[in-house]
C-alpha atoms as a PDB file:
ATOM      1  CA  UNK A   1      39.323 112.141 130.123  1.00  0.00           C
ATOM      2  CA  UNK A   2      40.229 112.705 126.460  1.00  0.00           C
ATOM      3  CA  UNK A   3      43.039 110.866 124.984  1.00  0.00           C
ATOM      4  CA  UNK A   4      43.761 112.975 122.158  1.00  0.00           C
ATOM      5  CA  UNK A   5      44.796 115.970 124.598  1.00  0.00           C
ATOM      6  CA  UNK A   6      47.300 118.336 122.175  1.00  0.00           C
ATOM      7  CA  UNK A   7      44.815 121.013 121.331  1.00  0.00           C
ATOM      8  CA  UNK A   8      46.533 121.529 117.202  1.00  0.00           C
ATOM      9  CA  UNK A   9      45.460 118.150 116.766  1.00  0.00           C
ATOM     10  CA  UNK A  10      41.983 118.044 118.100  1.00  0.00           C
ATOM     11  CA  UNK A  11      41.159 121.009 115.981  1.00  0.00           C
ATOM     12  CA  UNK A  12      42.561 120.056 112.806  1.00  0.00           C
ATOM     13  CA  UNK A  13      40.364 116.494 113.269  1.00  0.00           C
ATOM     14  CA  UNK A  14      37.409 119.016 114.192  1.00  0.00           C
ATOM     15  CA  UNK A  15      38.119 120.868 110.735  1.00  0.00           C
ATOM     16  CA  UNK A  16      38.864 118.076 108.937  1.00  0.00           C
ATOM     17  CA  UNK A  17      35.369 116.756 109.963  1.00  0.00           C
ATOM     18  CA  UNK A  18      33.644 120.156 109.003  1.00  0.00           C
ATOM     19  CA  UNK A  19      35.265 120.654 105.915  1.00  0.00           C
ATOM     20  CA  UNK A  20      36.137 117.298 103.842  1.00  0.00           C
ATOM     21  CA  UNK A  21      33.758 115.694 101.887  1.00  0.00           C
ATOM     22  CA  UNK A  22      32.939 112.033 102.774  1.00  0.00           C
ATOM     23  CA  UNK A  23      35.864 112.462 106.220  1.00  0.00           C
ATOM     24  CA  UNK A  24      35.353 109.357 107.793  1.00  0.00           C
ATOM     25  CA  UNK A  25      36.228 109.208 111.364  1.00  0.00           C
ATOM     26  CA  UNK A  26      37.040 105.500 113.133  1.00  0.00           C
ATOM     27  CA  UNK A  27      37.785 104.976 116.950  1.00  0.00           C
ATOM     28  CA  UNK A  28      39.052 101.759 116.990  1.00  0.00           C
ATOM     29  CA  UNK A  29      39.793  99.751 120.554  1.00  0.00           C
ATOM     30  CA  UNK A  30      37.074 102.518 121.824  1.00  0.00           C
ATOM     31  CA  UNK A  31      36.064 100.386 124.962  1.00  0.00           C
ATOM     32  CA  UNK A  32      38.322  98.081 126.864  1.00  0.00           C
ATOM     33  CA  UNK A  33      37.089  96.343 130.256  1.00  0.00           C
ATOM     34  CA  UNK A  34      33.917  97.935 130.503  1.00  0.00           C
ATOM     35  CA  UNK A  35      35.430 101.751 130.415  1.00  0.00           C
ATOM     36  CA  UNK A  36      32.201 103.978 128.672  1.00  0.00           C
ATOM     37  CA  UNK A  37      32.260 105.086 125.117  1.00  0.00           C
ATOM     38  CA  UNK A  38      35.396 107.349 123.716  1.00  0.00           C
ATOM     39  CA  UNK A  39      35.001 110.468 125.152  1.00  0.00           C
ATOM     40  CA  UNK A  40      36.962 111.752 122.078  1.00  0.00           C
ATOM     41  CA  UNK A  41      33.934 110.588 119.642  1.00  0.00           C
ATOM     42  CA  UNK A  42      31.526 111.558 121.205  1.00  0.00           C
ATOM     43  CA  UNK A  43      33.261 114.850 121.898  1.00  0.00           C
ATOM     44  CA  UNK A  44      34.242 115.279 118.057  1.00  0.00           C
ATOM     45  CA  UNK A  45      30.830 115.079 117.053  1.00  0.00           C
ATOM     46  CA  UNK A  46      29.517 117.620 119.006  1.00  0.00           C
ATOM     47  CA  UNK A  47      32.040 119.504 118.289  1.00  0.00           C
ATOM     48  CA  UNK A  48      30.788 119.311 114.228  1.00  0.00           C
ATOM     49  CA  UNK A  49      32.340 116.087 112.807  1.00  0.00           C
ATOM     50  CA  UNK A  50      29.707 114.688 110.868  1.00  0.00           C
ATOM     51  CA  UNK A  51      28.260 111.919 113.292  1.00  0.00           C
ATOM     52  CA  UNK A  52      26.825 109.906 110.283  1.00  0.00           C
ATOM     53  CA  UNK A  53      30.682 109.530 109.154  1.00  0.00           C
ATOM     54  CA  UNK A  54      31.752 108.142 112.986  1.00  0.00           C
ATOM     55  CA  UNK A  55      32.740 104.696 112.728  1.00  0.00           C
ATOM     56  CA  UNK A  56      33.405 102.787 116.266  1.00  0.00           C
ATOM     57  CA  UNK A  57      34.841  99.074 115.935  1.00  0.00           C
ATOM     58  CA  UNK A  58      35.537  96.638 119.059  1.00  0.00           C
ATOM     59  CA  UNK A  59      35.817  92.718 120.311  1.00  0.00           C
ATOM     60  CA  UNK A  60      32.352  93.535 121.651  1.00  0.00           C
ATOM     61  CA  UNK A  61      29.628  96.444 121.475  1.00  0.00           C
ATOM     62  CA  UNK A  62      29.975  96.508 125.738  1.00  0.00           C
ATOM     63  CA  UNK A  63      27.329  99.392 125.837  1.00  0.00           C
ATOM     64  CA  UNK A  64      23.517  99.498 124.721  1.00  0.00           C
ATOM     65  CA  UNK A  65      24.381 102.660 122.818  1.00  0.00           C
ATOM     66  CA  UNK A  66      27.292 103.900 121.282  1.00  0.00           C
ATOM     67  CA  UNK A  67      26.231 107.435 121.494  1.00  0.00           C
ATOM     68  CA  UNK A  68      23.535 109.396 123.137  1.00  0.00           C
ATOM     69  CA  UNK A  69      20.051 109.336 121.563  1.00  0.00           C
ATOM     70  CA  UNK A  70      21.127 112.320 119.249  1.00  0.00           C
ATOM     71  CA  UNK A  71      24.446 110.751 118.232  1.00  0.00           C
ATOM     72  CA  UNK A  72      22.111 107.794 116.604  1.00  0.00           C
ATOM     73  CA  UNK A  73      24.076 108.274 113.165  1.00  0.00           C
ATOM     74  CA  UNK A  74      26.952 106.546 114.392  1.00  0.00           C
ATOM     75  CA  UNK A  75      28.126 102.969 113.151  1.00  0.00           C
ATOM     76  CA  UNK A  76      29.472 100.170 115.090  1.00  0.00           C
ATOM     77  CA  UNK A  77      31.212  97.049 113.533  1.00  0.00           C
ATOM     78  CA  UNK A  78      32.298  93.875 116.093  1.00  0.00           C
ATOM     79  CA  UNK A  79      34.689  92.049 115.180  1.00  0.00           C
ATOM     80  CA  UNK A  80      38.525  91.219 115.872  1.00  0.00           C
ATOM     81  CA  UNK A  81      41.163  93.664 114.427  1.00  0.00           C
ATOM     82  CA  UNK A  82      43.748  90.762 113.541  1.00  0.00           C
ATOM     83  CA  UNK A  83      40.832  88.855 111.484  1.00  0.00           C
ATOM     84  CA  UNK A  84      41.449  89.549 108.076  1.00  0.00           C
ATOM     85  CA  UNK A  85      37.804  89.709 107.439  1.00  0.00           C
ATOM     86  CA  UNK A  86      37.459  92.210 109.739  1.00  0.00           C
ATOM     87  CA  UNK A  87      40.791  94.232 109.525  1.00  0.00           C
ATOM     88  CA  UNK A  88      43.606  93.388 106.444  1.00  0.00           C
ATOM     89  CA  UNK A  89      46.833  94.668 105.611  1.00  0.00           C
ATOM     90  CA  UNK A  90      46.410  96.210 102.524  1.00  0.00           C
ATOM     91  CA  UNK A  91      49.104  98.983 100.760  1.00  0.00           C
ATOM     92  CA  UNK A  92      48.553 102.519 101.887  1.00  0.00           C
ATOM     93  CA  UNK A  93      46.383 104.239  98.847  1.00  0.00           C
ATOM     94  CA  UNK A  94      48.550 106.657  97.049  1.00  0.00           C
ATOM     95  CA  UNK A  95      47.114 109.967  94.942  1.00  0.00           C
ATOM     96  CA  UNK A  96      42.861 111.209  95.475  1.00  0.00           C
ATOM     97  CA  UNK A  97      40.616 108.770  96.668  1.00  0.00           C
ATOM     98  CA  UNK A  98      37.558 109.243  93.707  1.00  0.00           C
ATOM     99  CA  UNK A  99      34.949 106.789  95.393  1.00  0.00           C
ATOM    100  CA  UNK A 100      32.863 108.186  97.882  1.00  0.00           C
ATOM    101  CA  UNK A 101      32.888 106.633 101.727  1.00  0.00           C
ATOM    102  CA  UNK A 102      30.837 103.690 101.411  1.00  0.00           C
ATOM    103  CA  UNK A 103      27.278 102.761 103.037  1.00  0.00           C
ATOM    104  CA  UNK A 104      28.533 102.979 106.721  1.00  0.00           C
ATOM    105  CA  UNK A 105      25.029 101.396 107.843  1.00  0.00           C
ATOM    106  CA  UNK A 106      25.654  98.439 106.772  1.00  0.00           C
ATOM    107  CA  UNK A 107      29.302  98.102 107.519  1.00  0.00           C
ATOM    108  CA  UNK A 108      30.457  93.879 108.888  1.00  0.00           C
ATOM    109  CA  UNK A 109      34.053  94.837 108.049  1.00  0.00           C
ATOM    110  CA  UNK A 110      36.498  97.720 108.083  1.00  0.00           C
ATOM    111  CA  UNK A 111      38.162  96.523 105.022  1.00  0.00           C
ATOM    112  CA  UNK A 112      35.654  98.774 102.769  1.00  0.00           C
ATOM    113  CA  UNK A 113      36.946 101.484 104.120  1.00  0.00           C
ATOM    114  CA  UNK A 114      40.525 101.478 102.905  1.00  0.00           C
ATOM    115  CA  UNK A 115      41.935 104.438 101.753  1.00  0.00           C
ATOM    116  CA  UNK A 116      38.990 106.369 103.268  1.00  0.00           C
ATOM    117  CA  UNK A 117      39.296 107.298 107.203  1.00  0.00           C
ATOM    118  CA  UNK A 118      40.911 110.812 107.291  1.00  0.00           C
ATOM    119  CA  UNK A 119      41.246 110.301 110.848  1.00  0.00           C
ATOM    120  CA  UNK A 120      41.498 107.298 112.826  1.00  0.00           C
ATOM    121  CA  UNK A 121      41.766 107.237 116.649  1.00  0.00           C
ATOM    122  CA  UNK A 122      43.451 104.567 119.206  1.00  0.00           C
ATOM    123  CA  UNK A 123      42.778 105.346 122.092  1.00  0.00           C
ATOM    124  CA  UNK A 124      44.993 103.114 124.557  1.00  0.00           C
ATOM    125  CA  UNK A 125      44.838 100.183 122.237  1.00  0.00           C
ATOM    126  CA  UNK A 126      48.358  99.286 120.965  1.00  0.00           C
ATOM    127  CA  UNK A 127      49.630  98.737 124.452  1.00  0.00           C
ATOM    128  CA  UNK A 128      47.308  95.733 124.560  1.00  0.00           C
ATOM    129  CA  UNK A 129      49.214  93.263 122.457  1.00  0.00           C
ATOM    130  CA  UNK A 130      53.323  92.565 121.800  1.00  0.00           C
ATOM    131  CA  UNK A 131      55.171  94.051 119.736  1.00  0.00           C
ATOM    132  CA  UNK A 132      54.806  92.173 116.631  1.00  0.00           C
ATOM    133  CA  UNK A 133      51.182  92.479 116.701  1.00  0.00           C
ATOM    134  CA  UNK A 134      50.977  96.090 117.572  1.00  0.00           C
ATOM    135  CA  UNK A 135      53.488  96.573 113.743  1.00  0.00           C
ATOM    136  CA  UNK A 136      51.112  94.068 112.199  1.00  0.00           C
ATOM    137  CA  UNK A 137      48.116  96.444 113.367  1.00  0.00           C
ATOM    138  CA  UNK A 138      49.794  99.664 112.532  1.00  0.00           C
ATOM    139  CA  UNK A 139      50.295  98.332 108.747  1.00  0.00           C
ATOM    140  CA  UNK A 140      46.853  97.506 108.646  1.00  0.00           C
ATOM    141  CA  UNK A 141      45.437 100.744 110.185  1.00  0.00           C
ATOM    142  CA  UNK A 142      47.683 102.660 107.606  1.00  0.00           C
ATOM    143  CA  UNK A 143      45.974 101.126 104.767  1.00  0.00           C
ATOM    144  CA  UNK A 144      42.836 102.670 105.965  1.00  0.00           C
ATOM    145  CA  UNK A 145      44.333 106.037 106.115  1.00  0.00           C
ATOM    146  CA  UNK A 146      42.615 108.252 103.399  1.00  0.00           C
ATOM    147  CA  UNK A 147      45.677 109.993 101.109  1.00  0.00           C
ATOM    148  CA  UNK A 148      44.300 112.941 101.501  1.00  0.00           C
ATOM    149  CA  UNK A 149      47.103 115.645 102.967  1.00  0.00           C
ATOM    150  CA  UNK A 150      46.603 116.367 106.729  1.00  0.00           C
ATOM    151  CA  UNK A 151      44.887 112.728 107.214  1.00  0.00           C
ATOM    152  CA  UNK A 152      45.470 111.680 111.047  1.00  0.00           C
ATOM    153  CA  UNK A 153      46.089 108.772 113.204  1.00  0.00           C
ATOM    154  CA  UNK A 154      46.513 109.471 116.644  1.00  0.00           C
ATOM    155  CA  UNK A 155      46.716 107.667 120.003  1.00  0.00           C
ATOM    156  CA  UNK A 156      48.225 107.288 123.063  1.00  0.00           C
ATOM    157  CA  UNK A 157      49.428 104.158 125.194  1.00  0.00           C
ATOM    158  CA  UNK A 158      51.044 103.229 127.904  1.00  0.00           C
ATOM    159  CA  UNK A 159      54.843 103.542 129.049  1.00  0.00           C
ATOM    160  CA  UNK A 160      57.387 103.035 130.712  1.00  0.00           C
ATOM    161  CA  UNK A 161      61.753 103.451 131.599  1.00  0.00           C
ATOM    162  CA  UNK A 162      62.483 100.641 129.212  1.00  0.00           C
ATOM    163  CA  UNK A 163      60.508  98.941 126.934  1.00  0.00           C
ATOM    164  CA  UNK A 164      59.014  95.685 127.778  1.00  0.00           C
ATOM    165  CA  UNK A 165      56.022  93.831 129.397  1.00  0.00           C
ATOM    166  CA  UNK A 166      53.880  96.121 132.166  1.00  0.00           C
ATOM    167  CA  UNK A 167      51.585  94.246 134.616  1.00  0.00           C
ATOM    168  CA  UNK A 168      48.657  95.832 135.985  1.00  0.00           C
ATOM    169  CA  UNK A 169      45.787  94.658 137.945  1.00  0.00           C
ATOM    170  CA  UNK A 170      42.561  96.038 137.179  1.00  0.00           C
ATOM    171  CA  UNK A 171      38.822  95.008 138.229  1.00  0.00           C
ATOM    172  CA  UNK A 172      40.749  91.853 140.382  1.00  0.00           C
ATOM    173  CA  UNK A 173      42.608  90.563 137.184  1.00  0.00           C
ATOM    174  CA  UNK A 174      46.059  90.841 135.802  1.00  0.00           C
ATOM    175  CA  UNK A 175      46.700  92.102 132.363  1.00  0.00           C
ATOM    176  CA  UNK A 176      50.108  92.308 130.541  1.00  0.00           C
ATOM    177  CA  UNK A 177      50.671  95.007 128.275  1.00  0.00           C
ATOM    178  CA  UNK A 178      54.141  95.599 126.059  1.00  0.00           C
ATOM    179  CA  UNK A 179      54.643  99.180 126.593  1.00  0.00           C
ATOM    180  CA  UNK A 180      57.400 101.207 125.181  1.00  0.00           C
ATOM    181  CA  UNK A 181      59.823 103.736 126.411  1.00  0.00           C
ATOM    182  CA  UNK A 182      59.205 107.032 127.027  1.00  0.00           C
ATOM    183  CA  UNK A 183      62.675 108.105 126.974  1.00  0.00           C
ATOM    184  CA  UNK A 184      62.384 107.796 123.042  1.00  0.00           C
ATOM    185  CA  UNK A 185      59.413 107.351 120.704  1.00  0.00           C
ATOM    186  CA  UNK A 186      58.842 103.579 120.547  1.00  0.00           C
ATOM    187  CA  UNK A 187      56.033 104.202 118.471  1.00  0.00           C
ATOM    188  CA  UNK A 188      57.947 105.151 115.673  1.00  0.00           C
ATOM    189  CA  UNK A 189      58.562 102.466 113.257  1.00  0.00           C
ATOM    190  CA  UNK A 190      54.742 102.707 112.915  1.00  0.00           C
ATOM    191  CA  UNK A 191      54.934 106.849 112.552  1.00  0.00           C
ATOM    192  CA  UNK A 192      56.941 105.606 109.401  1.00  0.00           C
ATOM    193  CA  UNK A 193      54.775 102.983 108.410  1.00  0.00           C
ATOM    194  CA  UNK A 194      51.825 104.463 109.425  1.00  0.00           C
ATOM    195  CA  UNK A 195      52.627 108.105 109.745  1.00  0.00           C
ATOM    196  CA  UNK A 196      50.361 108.784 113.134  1.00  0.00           C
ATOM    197  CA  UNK A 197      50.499 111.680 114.748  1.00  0.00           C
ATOM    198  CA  UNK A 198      49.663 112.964 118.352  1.00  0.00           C
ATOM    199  CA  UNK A 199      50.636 110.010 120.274  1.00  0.00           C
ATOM    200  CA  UNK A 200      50.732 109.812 124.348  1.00  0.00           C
ATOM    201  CA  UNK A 201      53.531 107.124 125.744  1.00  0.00           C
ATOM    202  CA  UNK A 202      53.335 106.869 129.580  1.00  0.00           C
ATOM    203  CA  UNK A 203      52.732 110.958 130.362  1.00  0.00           C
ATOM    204  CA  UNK A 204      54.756 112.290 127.111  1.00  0.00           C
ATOM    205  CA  UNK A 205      52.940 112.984 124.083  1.00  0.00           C
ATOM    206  CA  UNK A 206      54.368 112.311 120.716  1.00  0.00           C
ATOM    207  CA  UNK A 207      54.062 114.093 117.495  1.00  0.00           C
ATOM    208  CA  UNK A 208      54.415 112.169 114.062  1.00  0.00           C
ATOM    209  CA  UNK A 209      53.917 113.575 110.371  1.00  0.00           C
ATOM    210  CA  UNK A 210      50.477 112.975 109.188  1.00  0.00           C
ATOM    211  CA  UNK A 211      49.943 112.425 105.637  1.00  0.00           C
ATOM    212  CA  UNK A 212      51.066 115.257 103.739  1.00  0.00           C
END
């Protein structure tokens, strides 16, 4: 099912995909243990987000296709989101972004792409490493964040009573997962770092300010 399941923000990433210029999209942490491509990408761009501005980005590319045949614009880039070739922490991009979103074709790195995602989607991602990590990644993510007002980052992950470590057992092996609570927004020292908006912690959803 769809991760990014409060309606406002599906339809503003829908608009924002119709109407800016150069709106590049990235779904980052699409495909974990073998699950099939985001249903929120694909669904986007049918929906009339340019597909040719879709980044997906992954440990592995686990399917033979991101998209469908007639999703073929889409990009994928492999790579590790805590190698600073792939993904670094740069500062968030302040005022209009004047260069144009660059050659997505030929893409090895998300770094390019700084200052130029106007939405970027997580879609149960951050629950997979500790805490530390999950700041260090939502610094990072931020500086991809176009400046644009109304730019998005939205997710959801798991939760729980209390913060802390989760076990669960899936496919015959244990994973570990630091989860926050869902009695308060855990997320939200990256909502201020980051400013993401529309996230889902254990079955509440969580609203942040997107940029703005």
């Amino acid at each position: 099912r769809m991760v990014i399941i409060h309606k406002q923000i599906y339809e503003d990433i829908v608009r924002i995909g119709r109407e800016r210029k150069d709106a590049g999209f990235l779904d980052i942490g699409y495909c974990f243990i073998s699950l099939p491509p985001s249903i929120d990408t694909r669904k986007v761009a049918a929906d009339g987000f340019p597909a040719q501005n879709i980044i997906a980005s992954d440990l592995k590319k686990r399917q033979s296709s991101f998209f469908p045949s007639h999703y073929v614009a889409a990009h994928f880039v492999q790579g590790d989101a805590f190698d600073p070739d792939i993904l670094s922490v740069l500062p968030s991009a302040r005022g209009p972004t004047r260069e144009p979103l660059p050659d997505l074709s030929v893409l090895m790195s998300l770094n390019p792409l700084h200052a130029h995602c106007s939405v970027i989607n997580t879609p149960a991602f951050f629950h997979l490493f500790d805490e530390e990590k999950q700041l260090h990644l939502a610094r990072a993510l931020a500086g991809l964040l176009s400046p644009q007002p109304g730019s998005i980052i939205c997710g959801m992950q798991m939760g729980k009573k209390e913060k802390g470590v989760s076990s669960q057992i899936t496919y015959g092996t244990q994973y570990d997962f630091f989860v926050h609570s869902t009695k308060r927004c855990g997320m939200e020292w990256s909502l201020r770092r980051a400013r993401c908006r529309s996230w889902l912690i254990g079955r509440k959803s969580f609203h942040g300010a997107s940029r703005g």
